[in-house]
PDB file of N, CA and C in Angstrom:
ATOM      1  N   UNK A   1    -149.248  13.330 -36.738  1.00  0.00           N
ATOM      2  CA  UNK A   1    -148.370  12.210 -36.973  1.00  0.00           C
ATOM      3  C   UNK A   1    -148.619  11.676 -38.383  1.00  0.00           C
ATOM      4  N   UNK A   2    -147.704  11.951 -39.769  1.00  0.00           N
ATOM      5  CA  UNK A   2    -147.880  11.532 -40.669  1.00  0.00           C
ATOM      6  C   UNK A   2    -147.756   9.930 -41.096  1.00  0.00           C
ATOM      7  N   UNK A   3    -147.079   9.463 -40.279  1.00  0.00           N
ATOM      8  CA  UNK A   3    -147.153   8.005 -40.794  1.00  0.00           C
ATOM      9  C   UNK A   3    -148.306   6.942 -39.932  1.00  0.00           C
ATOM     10  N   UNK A   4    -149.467   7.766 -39.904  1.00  0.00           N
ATOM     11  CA  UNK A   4    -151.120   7.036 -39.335  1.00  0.00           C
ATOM     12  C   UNK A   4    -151.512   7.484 -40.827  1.00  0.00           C
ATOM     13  N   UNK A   5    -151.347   8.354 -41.363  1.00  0.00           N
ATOM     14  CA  UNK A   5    -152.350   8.398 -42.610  1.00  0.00           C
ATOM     15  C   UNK A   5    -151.847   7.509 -43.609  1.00  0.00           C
ATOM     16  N   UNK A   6    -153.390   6.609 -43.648  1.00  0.00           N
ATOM     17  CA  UNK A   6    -152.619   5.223 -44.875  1.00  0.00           C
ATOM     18  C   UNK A   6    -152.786   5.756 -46.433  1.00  0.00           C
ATOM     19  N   UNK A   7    -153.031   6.581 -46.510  1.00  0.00           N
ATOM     20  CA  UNK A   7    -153.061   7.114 -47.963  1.00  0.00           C
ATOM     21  C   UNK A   7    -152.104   6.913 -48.815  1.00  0.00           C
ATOM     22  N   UNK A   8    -150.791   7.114 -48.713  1.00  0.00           N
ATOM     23  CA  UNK A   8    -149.631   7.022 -49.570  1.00  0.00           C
ATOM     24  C   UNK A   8    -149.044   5.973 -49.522  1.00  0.00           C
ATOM     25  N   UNK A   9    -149.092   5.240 -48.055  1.00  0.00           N
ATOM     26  CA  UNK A   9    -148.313   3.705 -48.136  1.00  0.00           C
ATOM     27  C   UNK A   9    -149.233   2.539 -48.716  1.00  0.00           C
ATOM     28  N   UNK A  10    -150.969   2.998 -48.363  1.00  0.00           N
ATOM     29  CA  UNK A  10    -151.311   2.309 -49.475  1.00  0.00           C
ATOM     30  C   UNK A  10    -151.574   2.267 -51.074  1.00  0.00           C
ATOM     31  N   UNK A  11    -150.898   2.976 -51.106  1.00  0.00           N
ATOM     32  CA  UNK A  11    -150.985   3.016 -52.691  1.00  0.00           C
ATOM     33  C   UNK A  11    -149.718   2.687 -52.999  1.00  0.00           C
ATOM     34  N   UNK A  12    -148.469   2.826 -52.427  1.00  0.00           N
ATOM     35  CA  UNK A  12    -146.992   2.411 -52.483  1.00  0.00           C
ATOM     36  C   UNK A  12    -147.149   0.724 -52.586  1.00  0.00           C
ATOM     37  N   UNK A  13    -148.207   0.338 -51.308  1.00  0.00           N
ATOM     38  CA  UNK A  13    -148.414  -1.412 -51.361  1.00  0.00           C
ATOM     39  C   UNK A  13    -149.038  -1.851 -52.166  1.00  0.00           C
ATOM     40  N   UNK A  14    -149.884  -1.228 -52.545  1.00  0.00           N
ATOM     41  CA  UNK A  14    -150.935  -1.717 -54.481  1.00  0.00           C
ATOM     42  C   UNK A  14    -150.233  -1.501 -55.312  1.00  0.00           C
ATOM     43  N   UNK A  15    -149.478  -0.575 -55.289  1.00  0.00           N
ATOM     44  CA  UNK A  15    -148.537  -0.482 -56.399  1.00  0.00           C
ATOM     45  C   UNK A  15    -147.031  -1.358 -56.628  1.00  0.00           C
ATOM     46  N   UNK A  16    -147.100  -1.790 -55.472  1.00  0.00           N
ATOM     47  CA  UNK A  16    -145.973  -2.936 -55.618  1.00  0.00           C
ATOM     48  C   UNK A  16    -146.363  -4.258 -55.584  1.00  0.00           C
ATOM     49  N   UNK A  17    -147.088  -4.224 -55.220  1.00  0.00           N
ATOM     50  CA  UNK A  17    -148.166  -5.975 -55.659  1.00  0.00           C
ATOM     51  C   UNK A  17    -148.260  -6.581 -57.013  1.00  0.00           C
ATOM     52  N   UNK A  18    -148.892  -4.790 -57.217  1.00  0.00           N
ATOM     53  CA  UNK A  18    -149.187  -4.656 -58.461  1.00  0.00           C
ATOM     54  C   UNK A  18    -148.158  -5.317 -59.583  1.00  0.00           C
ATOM     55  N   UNK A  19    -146.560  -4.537 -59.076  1.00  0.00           N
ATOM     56  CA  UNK A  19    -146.087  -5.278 -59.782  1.00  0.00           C
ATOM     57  C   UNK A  19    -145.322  -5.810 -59.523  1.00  0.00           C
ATOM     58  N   UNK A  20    -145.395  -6.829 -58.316  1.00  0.00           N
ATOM     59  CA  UNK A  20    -144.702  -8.226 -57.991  1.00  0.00           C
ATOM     60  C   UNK A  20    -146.071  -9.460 -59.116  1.00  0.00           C
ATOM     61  N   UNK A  21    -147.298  -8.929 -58.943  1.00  0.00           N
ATOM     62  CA  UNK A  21    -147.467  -9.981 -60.027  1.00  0.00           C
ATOM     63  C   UNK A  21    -148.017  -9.734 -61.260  1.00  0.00           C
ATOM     64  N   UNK A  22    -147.513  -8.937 -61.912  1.00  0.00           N
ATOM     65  CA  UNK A  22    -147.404  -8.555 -63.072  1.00  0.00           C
ATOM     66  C   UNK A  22    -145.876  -8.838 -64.150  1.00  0.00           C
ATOM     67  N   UNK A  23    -145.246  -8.605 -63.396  1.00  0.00           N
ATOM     68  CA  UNK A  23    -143.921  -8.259 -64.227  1.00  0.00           C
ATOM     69  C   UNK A  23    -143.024  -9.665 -63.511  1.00  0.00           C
ATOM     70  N   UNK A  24    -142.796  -9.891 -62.034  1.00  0.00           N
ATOM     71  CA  UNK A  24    -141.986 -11.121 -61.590  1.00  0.00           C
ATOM     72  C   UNK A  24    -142.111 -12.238 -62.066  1.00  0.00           C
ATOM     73  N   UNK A  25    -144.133 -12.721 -62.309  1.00  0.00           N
ATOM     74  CA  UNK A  25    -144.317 -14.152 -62.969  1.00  0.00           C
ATOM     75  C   UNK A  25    -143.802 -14.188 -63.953  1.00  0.00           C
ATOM     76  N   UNK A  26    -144.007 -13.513 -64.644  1.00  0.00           N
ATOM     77  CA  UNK A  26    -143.334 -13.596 -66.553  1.00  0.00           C
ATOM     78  C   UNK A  26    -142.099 -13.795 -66.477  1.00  0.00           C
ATOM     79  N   UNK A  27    -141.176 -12.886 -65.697  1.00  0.00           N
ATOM     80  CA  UNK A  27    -139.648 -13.096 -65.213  1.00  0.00           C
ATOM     81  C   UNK A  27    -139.266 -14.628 -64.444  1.00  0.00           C
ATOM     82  N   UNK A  28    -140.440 -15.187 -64.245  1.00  0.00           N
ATOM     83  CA  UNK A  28    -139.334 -16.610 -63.446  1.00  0.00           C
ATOM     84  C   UNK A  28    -139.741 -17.504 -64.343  1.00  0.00           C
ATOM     85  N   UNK A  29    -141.311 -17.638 -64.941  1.00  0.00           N
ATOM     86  CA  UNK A  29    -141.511 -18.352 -66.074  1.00  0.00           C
ATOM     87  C   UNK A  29    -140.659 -18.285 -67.150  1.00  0.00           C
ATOM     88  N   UNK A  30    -140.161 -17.601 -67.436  1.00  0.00           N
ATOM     89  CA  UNK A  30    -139.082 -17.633 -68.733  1.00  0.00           C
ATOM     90  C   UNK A  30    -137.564 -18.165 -68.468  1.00  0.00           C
ATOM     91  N   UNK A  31    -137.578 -18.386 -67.098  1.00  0.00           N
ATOM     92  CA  UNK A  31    -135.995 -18.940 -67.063  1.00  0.00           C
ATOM     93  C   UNK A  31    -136.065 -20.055 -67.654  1.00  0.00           C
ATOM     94  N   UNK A  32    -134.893 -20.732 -68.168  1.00  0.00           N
ATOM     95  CA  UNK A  32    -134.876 -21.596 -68.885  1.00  0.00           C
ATOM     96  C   UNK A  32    -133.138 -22.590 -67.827  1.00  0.00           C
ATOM     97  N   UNK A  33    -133.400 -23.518 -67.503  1.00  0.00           N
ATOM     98  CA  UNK A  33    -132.411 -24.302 -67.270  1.00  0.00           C
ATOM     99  C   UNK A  33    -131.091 -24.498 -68.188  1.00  0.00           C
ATOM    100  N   UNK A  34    -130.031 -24.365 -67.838  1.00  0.00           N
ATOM    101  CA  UNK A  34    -129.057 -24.993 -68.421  1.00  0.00           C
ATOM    102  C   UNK A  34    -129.041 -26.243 -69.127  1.00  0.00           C
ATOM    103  N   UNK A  35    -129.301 -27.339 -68.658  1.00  0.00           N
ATOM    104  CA  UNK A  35    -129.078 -28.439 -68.701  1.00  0.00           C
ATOM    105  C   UNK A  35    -130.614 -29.338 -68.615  1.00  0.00           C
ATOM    106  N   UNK A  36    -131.215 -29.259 -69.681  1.00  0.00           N
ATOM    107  CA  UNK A  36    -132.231 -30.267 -69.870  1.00  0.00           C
ATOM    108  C   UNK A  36    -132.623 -31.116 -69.117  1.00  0.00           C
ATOM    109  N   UNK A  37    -133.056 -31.848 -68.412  1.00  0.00           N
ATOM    110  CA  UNK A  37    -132.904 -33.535 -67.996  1.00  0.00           C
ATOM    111  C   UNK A  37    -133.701 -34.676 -68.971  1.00  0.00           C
ATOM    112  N   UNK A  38    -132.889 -35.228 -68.413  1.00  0.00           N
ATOM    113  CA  UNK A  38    -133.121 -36.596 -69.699  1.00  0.00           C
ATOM    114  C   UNK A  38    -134.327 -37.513 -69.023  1.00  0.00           C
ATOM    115  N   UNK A  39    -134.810 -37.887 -69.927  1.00  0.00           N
ATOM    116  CA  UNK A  39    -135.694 -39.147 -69.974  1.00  0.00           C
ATOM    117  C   UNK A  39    -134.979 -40.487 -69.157  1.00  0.00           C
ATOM    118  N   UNK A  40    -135.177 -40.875 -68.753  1.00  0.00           N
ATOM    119  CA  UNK A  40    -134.743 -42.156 -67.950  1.00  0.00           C
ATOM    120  C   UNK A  40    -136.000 -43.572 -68.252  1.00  0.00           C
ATOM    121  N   UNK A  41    -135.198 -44.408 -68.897  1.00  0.00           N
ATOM    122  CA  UNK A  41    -136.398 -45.317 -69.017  1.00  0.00           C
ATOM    123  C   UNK A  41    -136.943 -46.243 -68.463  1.00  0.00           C
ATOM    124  N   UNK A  42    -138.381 -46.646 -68.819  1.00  0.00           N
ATOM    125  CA  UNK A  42    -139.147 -47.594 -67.952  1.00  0.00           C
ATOM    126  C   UNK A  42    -138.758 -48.791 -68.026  1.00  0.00           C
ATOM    127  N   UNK A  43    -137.820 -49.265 -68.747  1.00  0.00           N
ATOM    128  CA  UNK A  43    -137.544 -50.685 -68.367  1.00  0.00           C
ATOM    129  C   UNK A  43    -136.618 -51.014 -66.856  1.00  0.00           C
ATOM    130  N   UNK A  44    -137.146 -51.959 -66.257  1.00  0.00           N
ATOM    131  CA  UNK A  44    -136.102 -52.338 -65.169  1.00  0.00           C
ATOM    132  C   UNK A  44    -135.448 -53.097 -65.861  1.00  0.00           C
ATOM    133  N   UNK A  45    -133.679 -52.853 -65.018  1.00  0.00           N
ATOM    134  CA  UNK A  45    -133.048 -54.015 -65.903  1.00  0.00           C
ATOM    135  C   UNK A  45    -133.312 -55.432 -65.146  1.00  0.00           C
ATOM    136  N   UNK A  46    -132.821 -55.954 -65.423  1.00  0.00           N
ATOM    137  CA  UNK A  46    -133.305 -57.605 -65.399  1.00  0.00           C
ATOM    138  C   UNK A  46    -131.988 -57.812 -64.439  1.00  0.00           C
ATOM    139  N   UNK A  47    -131.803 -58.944 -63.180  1.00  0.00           N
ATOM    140  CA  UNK A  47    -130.816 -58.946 -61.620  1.00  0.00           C
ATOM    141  C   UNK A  47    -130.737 -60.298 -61.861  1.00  0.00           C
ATOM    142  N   UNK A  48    -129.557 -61.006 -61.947  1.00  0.00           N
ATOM    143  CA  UNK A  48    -129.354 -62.709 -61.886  1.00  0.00           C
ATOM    144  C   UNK A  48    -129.855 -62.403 -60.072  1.00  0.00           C
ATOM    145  N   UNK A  49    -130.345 -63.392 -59.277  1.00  0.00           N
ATOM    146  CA  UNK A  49    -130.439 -63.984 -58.258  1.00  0.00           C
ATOM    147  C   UNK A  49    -128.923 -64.228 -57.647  1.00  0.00           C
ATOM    148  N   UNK A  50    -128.447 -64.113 -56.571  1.00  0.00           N
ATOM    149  CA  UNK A  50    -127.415 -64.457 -56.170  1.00  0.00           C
ATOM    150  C   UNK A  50    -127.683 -66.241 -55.175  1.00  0.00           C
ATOM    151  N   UNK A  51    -126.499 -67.034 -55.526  1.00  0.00           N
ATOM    152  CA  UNK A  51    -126.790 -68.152 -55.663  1.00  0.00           C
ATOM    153  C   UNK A  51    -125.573 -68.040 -53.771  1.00  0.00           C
ATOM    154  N   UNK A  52    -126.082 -68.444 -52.740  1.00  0.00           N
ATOM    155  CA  UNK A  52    -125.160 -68.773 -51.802  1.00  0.00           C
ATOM    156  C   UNK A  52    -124.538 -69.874 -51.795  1.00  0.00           C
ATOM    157  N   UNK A  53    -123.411 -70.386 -51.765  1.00  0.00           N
ATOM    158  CA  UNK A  53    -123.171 -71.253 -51.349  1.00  0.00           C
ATOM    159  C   UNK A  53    -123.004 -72.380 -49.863  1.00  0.00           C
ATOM    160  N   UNK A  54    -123.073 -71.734 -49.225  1.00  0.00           N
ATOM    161  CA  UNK A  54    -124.205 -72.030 -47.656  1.00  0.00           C
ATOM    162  C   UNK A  54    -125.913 -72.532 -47.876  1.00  0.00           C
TER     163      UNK A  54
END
């Protein structure tokens, strides 16, 4: 029964490890977004109080 001998599938699985992290990290690290996001600033704005008349 050839597919009990792990000889070839493990080296098929080191060898694809191999290069899932070799070659994929570099590939997702380099994407770059479309669209920047912006800075949003630390000031809160300032809320008049609402005055009831009740």
């Amino acid at each position: 029964m050839p597919q009990l001998n792990p000889a070839p599938w493990f080296a098929i699985l080191t060898f694809s490890w191999a290069i899932f992290l070799t070659i994929l990290p570099t590939k997702v690290m380099a994407h770059t977004f479309p669209n920047e996001p912006t800075l949003q600033s630390t000031d809160t704005p300032k809320t008049q109080s609402w005055s009831w008349p009740w």
